[in-house]
Protein backbone atom coordinates (compact mmCIF):
# COMPACT_ATOMS: atom_id res chain seq x y z
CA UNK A 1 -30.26 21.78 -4.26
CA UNK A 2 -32.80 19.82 -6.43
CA UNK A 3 -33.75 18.21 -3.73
CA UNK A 4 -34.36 20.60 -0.77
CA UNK A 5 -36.09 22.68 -3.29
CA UNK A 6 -38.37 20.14 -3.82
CA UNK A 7 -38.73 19.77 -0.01
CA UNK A 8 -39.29 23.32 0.07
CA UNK A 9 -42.28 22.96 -2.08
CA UNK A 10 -44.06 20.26 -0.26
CA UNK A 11 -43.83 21.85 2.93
CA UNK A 12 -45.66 24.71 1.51
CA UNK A 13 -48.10 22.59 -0.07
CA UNK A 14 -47.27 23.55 -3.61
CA UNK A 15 -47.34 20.06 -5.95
CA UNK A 16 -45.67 19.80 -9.16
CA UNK A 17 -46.17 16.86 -11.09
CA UNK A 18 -43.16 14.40 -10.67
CA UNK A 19 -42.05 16.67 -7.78
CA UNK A 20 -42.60 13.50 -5.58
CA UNK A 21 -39.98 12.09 -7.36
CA UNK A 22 -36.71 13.43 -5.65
CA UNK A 23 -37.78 11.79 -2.27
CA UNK A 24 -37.19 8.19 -3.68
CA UNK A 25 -33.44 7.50 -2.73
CA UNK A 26 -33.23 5.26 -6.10
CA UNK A 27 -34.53 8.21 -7.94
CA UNK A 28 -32.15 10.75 -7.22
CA UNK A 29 -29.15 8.13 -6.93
CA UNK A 30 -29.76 6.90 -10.53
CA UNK A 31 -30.15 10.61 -11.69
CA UNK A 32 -26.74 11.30 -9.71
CA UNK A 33 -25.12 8.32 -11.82
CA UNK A 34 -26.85 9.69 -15.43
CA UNK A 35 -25.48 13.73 -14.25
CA UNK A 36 -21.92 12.55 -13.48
CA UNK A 37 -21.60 10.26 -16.44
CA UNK A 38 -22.78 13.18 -18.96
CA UNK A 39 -21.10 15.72 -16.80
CA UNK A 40 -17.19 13.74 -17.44
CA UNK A 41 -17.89 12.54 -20.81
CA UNK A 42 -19.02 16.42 -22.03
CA UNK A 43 -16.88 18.47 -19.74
CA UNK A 44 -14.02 15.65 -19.91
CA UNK A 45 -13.36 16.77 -23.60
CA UNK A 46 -12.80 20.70 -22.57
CA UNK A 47 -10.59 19.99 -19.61
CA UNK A 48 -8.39 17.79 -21.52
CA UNK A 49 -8.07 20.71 -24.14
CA UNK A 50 -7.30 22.94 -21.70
CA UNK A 51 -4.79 20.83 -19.80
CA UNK A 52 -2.89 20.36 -23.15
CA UNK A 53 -3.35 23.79 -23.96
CA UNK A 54 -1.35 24.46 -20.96
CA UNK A 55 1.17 22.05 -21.31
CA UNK A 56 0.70 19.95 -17.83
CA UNK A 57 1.51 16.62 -19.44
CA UNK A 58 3.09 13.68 -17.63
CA UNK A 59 6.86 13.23 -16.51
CA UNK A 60 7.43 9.60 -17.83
CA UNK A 61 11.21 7.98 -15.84
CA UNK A 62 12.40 5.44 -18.61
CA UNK A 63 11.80 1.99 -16.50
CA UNK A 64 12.28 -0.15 -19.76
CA UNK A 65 8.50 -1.16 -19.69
CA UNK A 66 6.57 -1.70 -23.19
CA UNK A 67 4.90 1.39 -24.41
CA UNK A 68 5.91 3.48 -21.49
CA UNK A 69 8.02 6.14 -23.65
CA UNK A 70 4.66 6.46 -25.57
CA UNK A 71 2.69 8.24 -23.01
CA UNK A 72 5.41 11.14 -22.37
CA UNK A 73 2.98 14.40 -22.39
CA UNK A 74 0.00 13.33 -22.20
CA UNK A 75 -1.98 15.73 -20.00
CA UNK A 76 -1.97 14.45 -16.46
CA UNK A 77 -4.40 16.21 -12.80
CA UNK A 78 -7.26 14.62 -14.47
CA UNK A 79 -8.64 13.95 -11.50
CA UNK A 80 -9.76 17.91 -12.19
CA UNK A 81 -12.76 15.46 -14.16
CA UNK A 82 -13.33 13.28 -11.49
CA UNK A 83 -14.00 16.00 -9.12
CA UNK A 84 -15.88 18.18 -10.77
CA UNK A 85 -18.07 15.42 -12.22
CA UNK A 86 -19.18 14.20 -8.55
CA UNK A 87 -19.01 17.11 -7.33
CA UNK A 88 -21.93 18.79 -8.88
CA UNK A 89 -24.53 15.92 -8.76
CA UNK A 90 -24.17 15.71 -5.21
CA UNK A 91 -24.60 19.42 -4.49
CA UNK A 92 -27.77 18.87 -6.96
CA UNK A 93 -29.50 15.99 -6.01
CA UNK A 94 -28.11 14.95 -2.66
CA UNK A 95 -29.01 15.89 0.84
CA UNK A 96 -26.98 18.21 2.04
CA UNK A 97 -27.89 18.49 5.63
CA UNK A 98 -27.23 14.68 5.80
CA UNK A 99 -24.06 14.16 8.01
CA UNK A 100 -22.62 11.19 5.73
CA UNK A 101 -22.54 13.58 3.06
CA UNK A 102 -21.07 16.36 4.26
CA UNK A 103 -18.37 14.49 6.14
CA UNK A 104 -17.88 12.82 2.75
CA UNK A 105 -17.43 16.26 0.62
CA UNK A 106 -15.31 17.80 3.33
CA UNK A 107 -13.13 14.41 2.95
CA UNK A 108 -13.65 14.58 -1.38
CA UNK A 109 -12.14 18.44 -1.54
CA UNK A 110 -9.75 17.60 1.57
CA UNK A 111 -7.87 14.73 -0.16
CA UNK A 112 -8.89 16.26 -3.66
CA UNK A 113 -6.19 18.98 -2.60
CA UNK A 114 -3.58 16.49 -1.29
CA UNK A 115 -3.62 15.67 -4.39
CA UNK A 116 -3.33 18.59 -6.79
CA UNK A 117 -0.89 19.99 -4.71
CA UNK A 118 1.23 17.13 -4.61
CA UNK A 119 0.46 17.03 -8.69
CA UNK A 120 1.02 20.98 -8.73
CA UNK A 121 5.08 20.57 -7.47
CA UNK A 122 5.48 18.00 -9.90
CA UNK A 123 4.22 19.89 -13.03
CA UNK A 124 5.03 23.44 -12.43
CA UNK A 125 7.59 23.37 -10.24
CA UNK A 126 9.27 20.39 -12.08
CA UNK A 127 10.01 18.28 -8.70
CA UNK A 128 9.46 14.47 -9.88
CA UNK A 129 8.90 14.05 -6.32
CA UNK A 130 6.56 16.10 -5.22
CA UNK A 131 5.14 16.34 -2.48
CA UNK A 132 7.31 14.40 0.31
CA UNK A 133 5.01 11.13 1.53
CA UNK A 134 5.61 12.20 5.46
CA UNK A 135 3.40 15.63 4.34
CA UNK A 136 0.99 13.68 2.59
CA UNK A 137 0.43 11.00 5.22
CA UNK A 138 0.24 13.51 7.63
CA UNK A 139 -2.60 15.43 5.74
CA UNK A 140 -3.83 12.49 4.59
CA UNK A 141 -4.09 11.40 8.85
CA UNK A 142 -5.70 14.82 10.03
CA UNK A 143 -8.67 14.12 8.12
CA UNK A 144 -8.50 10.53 8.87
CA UNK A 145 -9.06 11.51 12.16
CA UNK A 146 -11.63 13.92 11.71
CA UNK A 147 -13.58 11.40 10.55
CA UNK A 148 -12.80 8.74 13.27
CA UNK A 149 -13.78 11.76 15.91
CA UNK A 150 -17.28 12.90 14.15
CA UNK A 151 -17.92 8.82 13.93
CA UNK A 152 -17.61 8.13 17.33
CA UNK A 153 -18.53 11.77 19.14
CA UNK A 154 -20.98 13.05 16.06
CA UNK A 155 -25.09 13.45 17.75
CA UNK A 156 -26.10 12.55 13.99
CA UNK A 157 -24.49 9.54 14.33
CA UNK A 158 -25.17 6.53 16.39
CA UNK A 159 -22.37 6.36 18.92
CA UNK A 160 -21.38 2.73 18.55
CA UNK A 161 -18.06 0.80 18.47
CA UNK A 162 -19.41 -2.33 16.15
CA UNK A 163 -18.72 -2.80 12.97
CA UNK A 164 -19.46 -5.39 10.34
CA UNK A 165 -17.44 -8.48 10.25
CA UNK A 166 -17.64 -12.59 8.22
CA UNK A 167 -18.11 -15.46 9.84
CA UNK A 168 -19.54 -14.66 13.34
CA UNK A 169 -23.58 -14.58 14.12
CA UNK A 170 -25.04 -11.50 12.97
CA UNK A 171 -21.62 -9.98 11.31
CA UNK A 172 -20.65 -7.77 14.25
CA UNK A 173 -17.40 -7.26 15.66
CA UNK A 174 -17.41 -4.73 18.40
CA UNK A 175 -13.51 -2.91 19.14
CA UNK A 176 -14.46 -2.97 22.85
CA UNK A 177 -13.80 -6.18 22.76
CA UNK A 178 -9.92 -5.31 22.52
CA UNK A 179 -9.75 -3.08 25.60
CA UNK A 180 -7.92 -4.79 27.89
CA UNK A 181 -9.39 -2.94 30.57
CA UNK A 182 -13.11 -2.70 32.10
CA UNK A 183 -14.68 0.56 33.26
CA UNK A 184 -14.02 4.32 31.92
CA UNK A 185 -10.49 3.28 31.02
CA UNK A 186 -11.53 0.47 28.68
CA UNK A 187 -13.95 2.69 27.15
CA UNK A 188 -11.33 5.21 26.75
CA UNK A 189 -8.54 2.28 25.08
CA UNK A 190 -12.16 1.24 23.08
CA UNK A 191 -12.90 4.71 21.56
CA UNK A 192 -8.74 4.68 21.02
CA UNK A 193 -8.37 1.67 19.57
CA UNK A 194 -11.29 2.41 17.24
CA UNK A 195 -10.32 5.83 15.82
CA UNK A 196 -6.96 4.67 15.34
CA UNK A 197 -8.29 1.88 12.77
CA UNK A 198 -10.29 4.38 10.78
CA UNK A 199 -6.60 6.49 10.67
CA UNK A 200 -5.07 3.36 9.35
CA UNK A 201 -7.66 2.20 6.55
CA UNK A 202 -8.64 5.62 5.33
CA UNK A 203 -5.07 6.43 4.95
CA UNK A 204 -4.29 2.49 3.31
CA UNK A 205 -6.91 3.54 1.03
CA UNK A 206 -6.32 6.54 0.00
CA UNK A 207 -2.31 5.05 -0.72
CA UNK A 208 -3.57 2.10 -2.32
CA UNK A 209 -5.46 3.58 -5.44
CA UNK A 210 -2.66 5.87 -5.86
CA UNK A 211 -0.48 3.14 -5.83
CA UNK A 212 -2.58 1.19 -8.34
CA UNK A 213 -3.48 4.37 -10.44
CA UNK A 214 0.01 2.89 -12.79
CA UNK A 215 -1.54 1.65 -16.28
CA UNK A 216 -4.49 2.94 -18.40
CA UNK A 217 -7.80 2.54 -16.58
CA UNK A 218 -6.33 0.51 -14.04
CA UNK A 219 -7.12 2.60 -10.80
CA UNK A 220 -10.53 4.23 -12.70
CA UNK A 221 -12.11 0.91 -13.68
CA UNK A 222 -11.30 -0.89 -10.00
CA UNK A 223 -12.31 2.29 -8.25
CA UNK A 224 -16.05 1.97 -10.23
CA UNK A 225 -16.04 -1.37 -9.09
CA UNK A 226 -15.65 -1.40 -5.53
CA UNK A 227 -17.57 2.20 -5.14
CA UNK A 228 -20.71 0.18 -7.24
CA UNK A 229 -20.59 -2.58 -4.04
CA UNK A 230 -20.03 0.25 -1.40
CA UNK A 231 -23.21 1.96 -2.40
CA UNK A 232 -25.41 -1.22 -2.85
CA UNK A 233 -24.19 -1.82 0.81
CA UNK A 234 -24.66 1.91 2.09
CA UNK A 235 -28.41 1.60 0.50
CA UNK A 236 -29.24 -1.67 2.35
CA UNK A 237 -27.76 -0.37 5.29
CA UNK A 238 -29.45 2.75 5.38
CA UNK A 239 -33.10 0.86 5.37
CA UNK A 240 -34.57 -0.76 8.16
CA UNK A 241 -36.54 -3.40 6.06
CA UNK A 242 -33.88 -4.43 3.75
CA UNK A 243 -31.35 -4.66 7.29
CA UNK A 244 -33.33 -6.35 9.02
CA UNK A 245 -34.16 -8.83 6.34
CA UNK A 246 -30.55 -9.55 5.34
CA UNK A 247 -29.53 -9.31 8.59
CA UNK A 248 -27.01 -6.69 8.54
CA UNK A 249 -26.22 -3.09 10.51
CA UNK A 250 -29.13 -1.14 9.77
CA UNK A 251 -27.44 2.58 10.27
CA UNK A 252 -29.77 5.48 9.82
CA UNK A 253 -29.61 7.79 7.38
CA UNK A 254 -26.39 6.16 5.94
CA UNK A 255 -28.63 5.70 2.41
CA UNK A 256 -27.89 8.81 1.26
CA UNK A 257 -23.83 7.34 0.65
CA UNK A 258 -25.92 5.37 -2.17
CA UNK A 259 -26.59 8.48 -3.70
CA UNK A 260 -22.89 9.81 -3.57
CA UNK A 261 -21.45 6.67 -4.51
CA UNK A 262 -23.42 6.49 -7.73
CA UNK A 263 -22.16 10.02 -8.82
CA UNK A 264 -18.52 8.56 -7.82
CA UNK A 265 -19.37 5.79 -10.34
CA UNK A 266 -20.88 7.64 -12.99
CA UNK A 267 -17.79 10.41 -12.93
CA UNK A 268 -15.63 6.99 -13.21
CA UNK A 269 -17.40 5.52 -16.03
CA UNK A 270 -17.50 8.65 -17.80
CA UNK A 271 -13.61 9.37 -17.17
CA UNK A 272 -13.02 5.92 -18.61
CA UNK A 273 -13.93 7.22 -22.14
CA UNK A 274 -11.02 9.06 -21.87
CA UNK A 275 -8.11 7.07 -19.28
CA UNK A 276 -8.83 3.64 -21.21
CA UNK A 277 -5.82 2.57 -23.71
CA UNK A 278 -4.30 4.39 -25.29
CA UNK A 279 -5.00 6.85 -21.86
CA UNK A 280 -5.86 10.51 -23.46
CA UNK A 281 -5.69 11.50 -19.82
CA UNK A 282 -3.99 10.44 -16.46
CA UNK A 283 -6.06 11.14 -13.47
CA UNK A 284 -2.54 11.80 -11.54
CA UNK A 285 -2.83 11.85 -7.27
CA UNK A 286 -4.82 14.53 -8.21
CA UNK A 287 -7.42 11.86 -8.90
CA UNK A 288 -6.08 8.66 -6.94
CA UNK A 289 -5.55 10.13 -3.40
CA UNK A 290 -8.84 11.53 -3.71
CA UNK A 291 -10.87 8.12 -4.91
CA UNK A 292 -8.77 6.10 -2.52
CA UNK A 293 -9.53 8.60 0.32
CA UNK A 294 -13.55 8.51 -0.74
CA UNK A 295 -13.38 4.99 -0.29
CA UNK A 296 -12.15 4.44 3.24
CA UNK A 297 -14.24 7.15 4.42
CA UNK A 298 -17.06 5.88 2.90
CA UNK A 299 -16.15 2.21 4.17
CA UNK A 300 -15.85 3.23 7.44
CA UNK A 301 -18.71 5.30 7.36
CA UNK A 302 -20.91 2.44 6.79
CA UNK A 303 -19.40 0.12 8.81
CA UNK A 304 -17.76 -2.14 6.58
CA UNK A 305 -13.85 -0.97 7.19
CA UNK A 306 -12.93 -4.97 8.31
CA UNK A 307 -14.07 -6.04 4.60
CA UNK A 308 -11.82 -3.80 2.91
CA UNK A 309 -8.99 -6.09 2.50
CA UNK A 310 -11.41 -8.67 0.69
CA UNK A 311 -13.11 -5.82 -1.49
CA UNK A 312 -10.38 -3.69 -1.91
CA UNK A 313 -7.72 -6.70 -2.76
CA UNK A 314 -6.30 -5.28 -5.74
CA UNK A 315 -5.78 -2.05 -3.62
CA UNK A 316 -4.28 -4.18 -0.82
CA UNK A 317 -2.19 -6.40 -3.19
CA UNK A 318 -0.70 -3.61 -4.98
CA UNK A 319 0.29 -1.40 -1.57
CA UNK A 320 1.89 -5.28 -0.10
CA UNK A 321 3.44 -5.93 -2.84
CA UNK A 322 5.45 -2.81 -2.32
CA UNK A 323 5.90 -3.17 1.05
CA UNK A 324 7.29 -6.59 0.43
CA UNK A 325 9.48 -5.37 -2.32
CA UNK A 326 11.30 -2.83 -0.07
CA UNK A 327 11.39 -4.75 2.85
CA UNK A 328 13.25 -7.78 0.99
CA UNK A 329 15.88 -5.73 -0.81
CA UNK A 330 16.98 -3.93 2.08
CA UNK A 331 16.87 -7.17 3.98
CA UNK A 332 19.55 -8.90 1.42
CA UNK A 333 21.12 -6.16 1.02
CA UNK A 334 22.39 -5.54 4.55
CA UNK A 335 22.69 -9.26 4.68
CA UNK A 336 24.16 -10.33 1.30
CA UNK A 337 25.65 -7.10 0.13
CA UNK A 338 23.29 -6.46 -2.67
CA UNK A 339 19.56 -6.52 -2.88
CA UNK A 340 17.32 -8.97 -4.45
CA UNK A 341 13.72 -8.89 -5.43
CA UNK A 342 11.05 -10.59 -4.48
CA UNK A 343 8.72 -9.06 -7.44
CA UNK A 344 10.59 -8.15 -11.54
CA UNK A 345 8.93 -4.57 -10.08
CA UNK A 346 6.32 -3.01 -8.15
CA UNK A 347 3.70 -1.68 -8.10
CA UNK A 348 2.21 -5.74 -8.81
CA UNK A 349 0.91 -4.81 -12.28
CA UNK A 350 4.28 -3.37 -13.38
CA UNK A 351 5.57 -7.03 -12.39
CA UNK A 352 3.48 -8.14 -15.06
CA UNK A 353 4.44 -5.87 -17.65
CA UNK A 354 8.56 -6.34 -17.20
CA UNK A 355 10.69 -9.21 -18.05
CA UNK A 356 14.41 -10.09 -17.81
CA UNK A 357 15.28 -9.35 -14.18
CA UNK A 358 15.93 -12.01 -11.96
CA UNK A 359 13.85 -12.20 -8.90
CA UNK A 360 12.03 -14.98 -6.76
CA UNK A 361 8.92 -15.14 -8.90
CA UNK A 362 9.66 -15.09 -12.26
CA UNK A 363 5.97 -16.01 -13.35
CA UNK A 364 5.06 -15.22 -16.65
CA UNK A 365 8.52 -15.18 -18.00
CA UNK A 366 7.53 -12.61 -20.88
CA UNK A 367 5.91 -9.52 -20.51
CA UNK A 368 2.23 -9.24 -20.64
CA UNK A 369 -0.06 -6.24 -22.94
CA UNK A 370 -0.97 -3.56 -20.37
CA UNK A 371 -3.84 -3.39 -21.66
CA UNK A 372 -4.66 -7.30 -20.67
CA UNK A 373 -2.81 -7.15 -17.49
CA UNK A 374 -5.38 -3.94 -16.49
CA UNK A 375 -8.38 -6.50 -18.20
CA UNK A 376 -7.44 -8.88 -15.92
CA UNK A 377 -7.05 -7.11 -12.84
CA UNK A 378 -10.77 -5.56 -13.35
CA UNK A 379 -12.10 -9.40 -13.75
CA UNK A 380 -10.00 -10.38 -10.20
CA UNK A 381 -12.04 -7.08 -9.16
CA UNK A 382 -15.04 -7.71 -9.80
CA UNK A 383 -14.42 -11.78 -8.15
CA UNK A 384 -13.71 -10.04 -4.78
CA UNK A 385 -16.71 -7.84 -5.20
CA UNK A 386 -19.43 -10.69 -5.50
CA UNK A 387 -17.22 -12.53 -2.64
CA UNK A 388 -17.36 -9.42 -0.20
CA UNK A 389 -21.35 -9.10 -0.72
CA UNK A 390 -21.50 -13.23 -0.64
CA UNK A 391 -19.44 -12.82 2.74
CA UNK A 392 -22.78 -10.99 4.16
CA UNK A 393 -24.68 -14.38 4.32
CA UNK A 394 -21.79 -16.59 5.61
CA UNK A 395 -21.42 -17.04 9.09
């Protein structure tokens, strides 16, 4: 709003001082990061008070982990924080006729809902499960492909097929080069192929950090991580100089993600005062279906969907290692009459955290400090981050 008014005023040739200002991209995205910060620090404090006040702690299943028991009650939806904390930057200082930005709220408040409904059946209608996952992948795929139709049919957005990709000259991998037919048809199976990816890594995404979201600042702190990379890469991208310099997509208009993604941070950062052990706050899917669903559609809006599994490893390891874990013990089960594990437990960080069940890697034999084990994982984080943008020069 800050922003177009300030438009508003230059096209009718009315100068304030500093009104010049809100055109500089690093401007408003450092003002964006400052607004969301204050914004979940200040407001963080009242919504906790008022989710306590009405009693929507967290269901805790005894699963014999250290400290577990402990965090019975404590208010949980705080992704309420999250939200409203990017939320309101963006409407202020962001461009809201840009296309990347209003795909990117419509996705925020899409899998923002996903969430609190799923988080609404578990606290007031006291259903553990909530929300069954074929409903939520379901949702979670309708806007998924929303987003792979306005990407490849959208006039604001350059109708192209390649995205960025390691090791080859120039980093481009174009999905055309799967069709295995020429003509209309193989631009058909390309535009197919294509959308279907975006389905699959907004949706792996958006699983992934909820996945993760399992220990005190776990999800929060790698989520600030990887959106600080996917905004330094979303402001490169979006300007011809810097593109064309580093070599790399240039995709127009795509710099105004690096105003978004610095709210996203800033809203982290400041919900980290508050999730960090001893947690006074769970985000809940509330908060982790909507970061993990920002993420892929913000990945895939900039091109950079194939680096995801480098970027987003802890995301990728944890949603694996799950996979793995199911896959194994039905395996032996069927084949040895009672499953085995491959992990103590999954999630990967709860493997970390449990001791004294047998299973194929037993490494570390005792139980790890969650708060060390979510220390850790940040570090192995922030590794894959400098690899991804180190990945940009190696070919």
């Amino acid at each position: 709003m800050i922003y177009h008014l300030s438009e508003y005023l230059r096209e009718i040739g009315l100068d304030i001082p500093g009104q010049g200002l809100w055109g500089y991209l690093s401007f408003r995205a450092i003002t964006a990061f400052t607004l969301a910060l204050l914004i979940s620090i200040f407001a963080g404090r009242r919504i906790i008070g008022w989710l306590q006040k009405k009693q929507i702690g967290e269901t805790i299943r005894d699963l014999g982990l250290e400290g577990q028991m402990q965090k019975k009650g404590t208010p949980t939806m705080g992704g309420i924080i999250i939200f409203i904390s990017l939320i309101i930057p963006v409407l202020l200082v962001g461009d809201l006729t840009n296309i990347y930005n209003i795909l990117l709220l419509i996705s925020t408040v899409w899998f923002f809902l996903i969430g609190f409904a799923d988080d609404y059946i578990k606290v007031f209608r006291k259903n553990k499960e909530g929300m069954s996952e074929k409903g939520k992948l379901i949702l979670q795929g309708l806007m998924a492909l929303a987003i792979g139709l306005a990407v490849c049919f959208s006039d604001d957005i350059v109708s192209s097929t390649a995205t960025t990709i390691p090791f080859v000259k120039d980093h481009e991998f174009d999905y055309g080069w799967l069709a295995p037919f020429s003509g209309p048809w193989g631009t058909y199976c390309t535009w197919f192929i294509y959308v279907l990816m975006i389905v699959i890594v907004i949706t792996a995404c958006s699983n992934g950090v909820n996945l993760t979201d399992g220990m005190d600042g776990l999800a929060a702190g790698t989520t600030a991580i990887v959106g600080v990379v996917l905004g330094i890469f979303a402001w490169l991208g979006g300007n011809v100089l810097n593109a064309e310099y580093l070599n790399i997509m240039y995709i127009p208009g795509s710099g105004e993600i690096a105003v978004f993604m610095s709210a996203l941070v800033g809203a982290l950062i400041g919900f980290l005062w508050y999730n960090t052990y001893p947690a006074q706050v769970f985000m809940g899917d509330t908060g982790s279906l909507m970061l993990g669903g920002i993420i892929g559609v913000t990945a895939v809006l900039i091109r950079k969907e194939l680096l995801i599994p480098v970027l987003c490893g802890v995301f990728f390891a944890e949603s694996v290692s799950v996979l793995l874990q199911r896959g194994y013990f039905k395996y032996t089960k069927k084949k040895y009459g009672a499953g085995r594990r491959i992990f103590k437990m999954t999630p990967l960080h709860h493997h970390y955290q449990k001791e004294g069940i047998e299973c194929l890697i037993n490494k570390p034999a005792k139980a790890l400090p969650e708060s060390k084990i979510v220390a850790r994982f940040w570090i192995v984080g922030i590794i894959l981050a400098l690899i991804t943008i180190a990945l940009l020069k190696v070919r």
